[in-house]
N, C-alpha and C. Protein backbone atom coordinates (compact mmCIF):
# COMPACT_ATOMS: atom_id res chain seq x y z
N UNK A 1 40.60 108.37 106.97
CA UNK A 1 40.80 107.39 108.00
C UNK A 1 42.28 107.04 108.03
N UNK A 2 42.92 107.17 109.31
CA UNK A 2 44.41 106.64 108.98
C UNK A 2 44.23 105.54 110.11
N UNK A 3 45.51 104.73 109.45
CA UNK A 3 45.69 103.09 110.27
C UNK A 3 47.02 102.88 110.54
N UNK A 4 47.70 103.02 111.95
CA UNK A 4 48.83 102.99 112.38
C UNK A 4 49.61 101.69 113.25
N UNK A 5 50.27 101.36 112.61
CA UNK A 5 50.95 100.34 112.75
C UNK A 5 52.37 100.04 113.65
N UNK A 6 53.03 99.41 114.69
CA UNK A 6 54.02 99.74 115.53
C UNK A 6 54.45 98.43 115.47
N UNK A 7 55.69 99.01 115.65
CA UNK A 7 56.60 97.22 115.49
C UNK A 7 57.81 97.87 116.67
N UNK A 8 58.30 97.52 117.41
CA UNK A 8 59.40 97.16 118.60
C UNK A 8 60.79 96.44 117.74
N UNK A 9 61.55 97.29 117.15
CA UNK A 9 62.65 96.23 116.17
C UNK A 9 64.04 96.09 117.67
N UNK A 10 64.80 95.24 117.19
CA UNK A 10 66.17 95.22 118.23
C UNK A 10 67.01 96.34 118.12
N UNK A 11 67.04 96.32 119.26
CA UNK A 11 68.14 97.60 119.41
C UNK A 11 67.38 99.19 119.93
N UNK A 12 65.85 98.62 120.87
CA UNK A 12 65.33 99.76 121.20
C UNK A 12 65.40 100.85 120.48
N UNK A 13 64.73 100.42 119.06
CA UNK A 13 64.04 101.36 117.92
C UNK A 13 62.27 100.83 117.52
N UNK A 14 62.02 102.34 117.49
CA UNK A 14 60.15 101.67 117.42
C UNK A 14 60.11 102.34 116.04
N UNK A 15 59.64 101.62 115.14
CA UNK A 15 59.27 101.67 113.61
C UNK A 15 57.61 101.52 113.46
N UNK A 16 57.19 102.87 112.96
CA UNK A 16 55.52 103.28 112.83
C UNK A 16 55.54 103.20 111.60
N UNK A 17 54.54 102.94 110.96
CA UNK A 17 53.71 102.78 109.78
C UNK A 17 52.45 103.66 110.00
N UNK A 18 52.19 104.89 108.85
CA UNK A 18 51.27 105.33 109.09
C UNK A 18 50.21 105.40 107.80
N UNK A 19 49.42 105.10 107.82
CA UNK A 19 48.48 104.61 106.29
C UNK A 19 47.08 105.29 106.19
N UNK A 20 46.98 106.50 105.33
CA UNK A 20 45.78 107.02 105.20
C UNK A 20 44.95 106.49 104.13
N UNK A 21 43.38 105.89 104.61
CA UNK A 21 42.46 105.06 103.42
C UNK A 21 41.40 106.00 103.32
N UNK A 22 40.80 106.10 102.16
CA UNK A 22 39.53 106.48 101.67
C UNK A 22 38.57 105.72 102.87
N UNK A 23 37.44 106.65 103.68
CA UNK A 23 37.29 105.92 105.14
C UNK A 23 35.96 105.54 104.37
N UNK A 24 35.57 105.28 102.76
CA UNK A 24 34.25 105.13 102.94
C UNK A 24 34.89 103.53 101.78
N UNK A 25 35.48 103.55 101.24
CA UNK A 25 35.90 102.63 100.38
C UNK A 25 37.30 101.49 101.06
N UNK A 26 37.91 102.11 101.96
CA UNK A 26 39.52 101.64 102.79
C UNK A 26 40.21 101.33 101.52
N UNK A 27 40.61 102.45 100.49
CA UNK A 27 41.59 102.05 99.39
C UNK A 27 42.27 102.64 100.14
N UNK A 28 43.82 102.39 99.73
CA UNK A 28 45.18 103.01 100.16
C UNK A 28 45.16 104.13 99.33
N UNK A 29 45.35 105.60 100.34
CA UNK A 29 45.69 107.26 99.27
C UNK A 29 47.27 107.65 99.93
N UNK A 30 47.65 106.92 100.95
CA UNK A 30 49.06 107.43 101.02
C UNK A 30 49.73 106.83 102.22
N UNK A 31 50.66 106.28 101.93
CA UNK A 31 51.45 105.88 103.56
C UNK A 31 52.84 106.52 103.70
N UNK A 32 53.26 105.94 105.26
CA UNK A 32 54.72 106.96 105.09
C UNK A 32 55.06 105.81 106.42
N UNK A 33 56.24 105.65 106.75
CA UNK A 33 56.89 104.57 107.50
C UNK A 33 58.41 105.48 108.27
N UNK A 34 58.65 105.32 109.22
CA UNK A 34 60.13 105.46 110.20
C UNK A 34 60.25 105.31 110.96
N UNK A 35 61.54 105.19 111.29
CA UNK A 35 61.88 104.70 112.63
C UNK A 35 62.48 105.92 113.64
N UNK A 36 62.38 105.73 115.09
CA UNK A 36 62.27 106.78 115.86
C UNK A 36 63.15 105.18 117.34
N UNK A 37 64.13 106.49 117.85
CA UNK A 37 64.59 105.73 119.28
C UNK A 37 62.96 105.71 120.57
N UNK A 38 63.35 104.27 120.73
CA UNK A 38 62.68 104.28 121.74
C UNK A 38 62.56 105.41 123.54
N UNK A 39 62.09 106.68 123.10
CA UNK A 39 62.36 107.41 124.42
C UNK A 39 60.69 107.67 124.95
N UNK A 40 59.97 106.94 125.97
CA UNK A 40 58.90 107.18 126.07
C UNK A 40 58.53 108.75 126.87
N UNK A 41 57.41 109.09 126.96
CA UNK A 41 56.97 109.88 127.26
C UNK A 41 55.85 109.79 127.96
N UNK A 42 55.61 110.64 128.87
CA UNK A 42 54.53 110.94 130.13
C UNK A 42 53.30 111.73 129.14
N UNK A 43 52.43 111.92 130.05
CA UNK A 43 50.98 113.09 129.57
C UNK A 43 51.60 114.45 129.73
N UNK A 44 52.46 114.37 130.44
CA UNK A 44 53.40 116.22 130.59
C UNK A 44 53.80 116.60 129.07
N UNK A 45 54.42 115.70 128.96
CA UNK A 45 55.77 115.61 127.71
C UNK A 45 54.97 115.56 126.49
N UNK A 46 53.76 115.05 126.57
CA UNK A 46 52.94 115.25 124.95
C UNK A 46 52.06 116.03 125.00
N UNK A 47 51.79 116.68 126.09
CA UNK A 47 51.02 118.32 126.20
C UNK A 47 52.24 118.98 126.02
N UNK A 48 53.28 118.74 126.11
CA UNK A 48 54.32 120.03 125.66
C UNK A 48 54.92 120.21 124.70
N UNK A 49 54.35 118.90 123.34
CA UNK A 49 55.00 118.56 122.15
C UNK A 49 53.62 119.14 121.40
N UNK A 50 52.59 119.11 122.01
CA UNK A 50 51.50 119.88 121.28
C UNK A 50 51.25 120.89 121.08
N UNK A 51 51.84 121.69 122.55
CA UNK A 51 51.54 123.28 122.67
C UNK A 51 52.74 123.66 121.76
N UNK A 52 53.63 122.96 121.79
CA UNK A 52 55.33 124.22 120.47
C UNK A 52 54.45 123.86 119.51
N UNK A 53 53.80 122.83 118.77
CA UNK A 53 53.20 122.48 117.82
C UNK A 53 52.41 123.93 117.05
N UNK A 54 51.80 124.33 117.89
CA UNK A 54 50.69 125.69 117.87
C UNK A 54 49.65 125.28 116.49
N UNK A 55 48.80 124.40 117.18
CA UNK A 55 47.83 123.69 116.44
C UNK A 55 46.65 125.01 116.08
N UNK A 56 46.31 124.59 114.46
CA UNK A 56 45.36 125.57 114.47
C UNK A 56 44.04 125.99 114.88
N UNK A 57 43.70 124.76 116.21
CA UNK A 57 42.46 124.97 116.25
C UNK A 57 41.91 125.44 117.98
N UNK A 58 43.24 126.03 118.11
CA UNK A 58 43.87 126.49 119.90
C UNK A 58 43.85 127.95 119.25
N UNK A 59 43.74 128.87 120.62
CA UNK A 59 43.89 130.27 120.67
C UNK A 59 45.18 130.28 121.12
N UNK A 60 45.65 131.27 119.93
CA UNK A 60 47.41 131.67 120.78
C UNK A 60 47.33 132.00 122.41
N UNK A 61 48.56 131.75 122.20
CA UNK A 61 49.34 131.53 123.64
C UNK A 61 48.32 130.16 124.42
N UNK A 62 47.53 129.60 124.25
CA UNK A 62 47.07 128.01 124.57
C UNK A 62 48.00 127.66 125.20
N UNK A 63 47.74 126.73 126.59
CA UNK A 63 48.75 125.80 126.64
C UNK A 63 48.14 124.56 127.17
N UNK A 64 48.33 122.88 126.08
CA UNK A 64 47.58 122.26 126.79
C UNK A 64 47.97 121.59 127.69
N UNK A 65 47.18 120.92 128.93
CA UNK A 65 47.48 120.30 129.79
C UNK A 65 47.56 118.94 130.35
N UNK A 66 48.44 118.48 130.55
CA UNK A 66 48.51 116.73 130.63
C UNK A 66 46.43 116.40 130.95
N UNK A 67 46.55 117.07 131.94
CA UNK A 67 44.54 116.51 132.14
C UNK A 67 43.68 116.25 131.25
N UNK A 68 43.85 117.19 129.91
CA UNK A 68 43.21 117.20 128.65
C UNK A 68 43.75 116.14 127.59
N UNK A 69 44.79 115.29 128.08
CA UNK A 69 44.85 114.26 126.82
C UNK A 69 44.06 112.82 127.51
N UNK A 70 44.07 112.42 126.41
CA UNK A 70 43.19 110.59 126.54
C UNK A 70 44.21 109.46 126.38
N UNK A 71 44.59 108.76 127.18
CA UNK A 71 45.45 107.60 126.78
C UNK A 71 44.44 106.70 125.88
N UNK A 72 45.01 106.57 125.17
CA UNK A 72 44.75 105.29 124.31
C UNK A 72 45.57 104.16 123.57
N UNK A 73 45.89 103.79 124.24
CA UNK A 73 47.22 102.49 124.60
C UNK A 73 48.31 103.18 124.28
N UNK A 74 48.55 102.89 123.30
CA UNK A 74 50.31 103.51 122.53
C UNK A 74 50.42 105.11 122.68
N UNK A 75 49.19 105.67 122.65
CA UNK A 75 48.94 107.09 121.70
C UNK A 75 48.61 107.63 123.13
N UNK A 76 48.95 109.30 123.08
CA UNK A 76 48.23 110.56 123.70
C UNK A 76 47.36 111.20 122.53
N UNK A 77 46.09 111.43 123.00
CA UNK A 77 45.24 112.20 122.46
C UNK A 77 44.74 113.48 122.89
N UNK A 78 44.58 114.43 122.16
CA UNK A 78 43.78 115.79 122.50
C UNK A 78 42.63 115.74 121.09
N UNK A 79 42.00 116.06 121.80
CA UNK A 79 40.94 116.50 121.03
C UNK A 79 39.71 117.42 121.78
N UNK A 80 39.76 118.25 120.95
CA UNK A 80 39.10 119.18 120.89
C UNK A 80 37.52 119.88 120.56
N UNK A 81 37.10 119.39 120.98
CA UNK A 81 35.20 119.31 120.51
C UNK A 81 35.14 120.76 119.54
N UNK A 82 34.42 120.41 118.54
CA UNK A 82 34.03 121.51 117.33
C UNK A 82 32.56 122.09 117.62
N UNK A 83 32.23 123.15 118.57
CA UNK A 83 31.08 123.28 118.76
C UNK A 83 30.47 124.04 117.49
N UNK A 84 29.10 123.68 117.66
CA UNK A 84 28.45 124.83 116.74
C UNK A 84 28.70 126.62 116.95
N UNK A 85 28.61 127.58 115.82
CA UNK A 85 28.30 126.92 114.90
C UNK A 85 29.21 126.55 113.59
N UNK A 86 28.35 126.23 112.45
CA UNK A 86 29.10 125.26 111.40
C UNK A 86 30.84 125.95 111.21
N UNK A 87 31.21 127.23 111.61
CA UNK A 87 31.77 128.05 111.23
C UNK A 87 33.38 128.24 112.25
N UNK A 88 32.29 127.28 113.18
CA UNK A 88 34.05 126.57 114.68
C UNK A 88 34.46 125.85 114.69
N UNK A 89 35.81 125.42 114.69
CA UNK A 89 36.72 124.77 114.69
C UNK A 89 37.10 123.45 115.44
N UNK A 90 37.57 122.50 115.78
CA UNK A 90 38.56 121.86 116.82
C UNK A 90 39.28 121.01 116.25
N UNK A 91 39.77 120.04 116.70
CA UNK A 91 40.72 119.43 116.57
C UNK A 91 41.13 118.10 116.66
N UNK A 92 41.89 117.20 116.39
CA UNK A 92 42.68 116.28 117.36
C UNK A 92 44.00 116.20 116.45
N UNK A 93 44.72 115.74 118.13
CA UNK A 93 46.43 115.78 117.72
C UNK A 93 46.57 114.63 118.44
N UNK A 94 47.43 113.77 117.88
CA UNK A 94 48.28 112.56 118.59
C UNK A 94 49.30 112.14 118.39
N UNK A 95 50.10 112.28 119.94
CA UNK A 95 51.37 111.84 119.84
C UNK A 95 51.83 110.32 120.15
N UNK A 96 52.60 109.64 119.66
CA UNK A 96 53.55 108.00 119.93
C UNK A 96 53.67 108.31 121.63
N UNK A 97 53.16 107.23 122.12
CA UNK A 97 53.94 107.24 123.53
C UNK A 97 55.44 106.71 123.75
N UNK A 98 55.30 105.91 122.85
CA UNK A 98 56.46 105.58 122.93
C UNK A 98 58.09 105.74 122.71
N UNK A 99 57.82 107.39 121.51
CA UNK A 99 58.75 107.90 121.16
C UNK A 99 58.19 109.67 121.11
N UNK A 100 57.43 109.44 121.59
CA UNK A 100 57.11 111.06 121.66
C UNK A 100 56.90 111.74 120.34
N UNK A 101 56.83 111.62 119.54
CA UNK A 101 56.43 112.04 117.83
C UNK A 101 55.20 112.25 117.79
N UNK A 102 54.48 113.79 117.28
CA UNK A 102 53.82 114.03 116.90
C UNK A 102 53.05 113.71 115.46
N UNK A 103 52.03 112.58 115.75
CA UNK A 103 52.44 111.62 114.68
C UNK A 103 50.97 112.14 113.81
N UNK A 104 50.14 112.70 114.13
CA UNK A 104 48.47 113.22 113.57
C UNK A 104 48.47 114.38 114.08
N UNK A 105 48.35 115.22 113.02
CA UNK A 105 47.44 116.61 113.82
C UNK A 105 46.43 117.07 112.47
N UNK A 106 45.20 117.51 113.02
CA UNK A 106 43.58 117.69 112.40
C UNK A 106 42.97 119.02 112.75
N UNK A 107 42.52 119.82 112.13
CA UNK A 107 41.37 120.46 112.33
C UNK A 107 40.07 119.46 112.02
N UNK A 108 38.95 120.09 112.53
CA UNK A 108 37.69 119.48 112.41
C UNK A 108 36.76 120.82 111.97
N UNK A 109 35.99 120.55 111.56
CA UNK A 109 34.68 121.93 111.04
C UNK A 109 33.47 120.65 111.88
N UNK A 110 32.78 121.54 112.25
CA UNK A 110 31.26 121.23 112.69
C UNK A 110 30.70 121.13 112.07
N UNK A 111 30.01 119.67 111.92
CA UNK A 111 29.26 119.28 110.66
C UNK A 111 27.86 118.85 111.61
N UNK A 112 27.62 119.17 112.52
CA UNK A 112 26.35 119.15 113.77
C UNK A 112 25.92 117.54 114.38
N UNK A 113 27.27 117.00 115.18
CA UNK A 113 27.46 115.98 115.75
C UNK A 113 27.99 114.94 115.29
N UNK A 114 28.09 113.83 116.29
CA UNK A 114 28.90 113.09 116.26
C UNK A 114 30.62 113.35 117.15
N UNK A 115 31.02 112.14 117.38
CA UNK A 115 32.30 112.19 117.78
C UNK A 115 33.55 111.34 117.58
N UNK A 116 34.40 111.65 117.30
CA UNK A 116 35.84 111.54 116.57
C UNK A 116 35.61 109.93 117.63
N UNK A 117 36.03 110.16 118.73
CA UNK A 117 36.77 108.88 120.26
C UNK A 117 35.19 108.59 120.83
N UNK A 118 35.02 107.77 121.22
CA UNK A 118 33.65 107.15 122.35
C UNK A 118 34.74 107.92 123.62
């Protein structure tokens, strides 16, 4: 489970906090913190920070498309449904809207339902 944190400091710099917990206990197993210029970004611009990415759970030459991400306030999302069977893949990747940083990227294995986002 990770828990991401955004602070707006002076001088149009956005400082993320990113904190991965044990998702069945929420102990702290690792965090990491920086700061990044404030340059926002469109749904174009984080489908095009995903595709150089060459995520492993895309067929080469992939390219994804602004249509396929999910706003979710701060964040662009892709994700990728893991169909059966147990043995296929998908994904999710998410980038900062606010600075364009590729800030999560995941494979998933099919474990036979459920879903990552409502």
């Amino acid at each position: 489970m990770l828990a991401v944190s955004l602070t707006q400091a002076p001088g149009e710099t956005v400082v993320t906090a990113l904190v991965r917990l044990n998702f069945s206990t929420h102990l702290m197993l690792g965090q990491i913190a920086w700061q990044d210029a404030h340059t926002p970004v469109d749904a174009a611009a984080a489908a095009q920070r995903i595709s150089a990415s060459r995520p492993p759970f895309v067929p080469p030459g992939w390219q994804v498309a602004a249509d396929q991400l999910l706003s979710l306030g701060e964040f662009w999302v892709l994700w990728v449904s893991s169909p059966s069977p147990t043995a296929d893949f998908g994904g999710t990747m998410i980038v900062q809207a606010s600075t364009g940083r590729l800030v999560y990227a995941a494979s998933t294995l099919w474990q036979g339902g459920g879903h990552l986002f409502p």
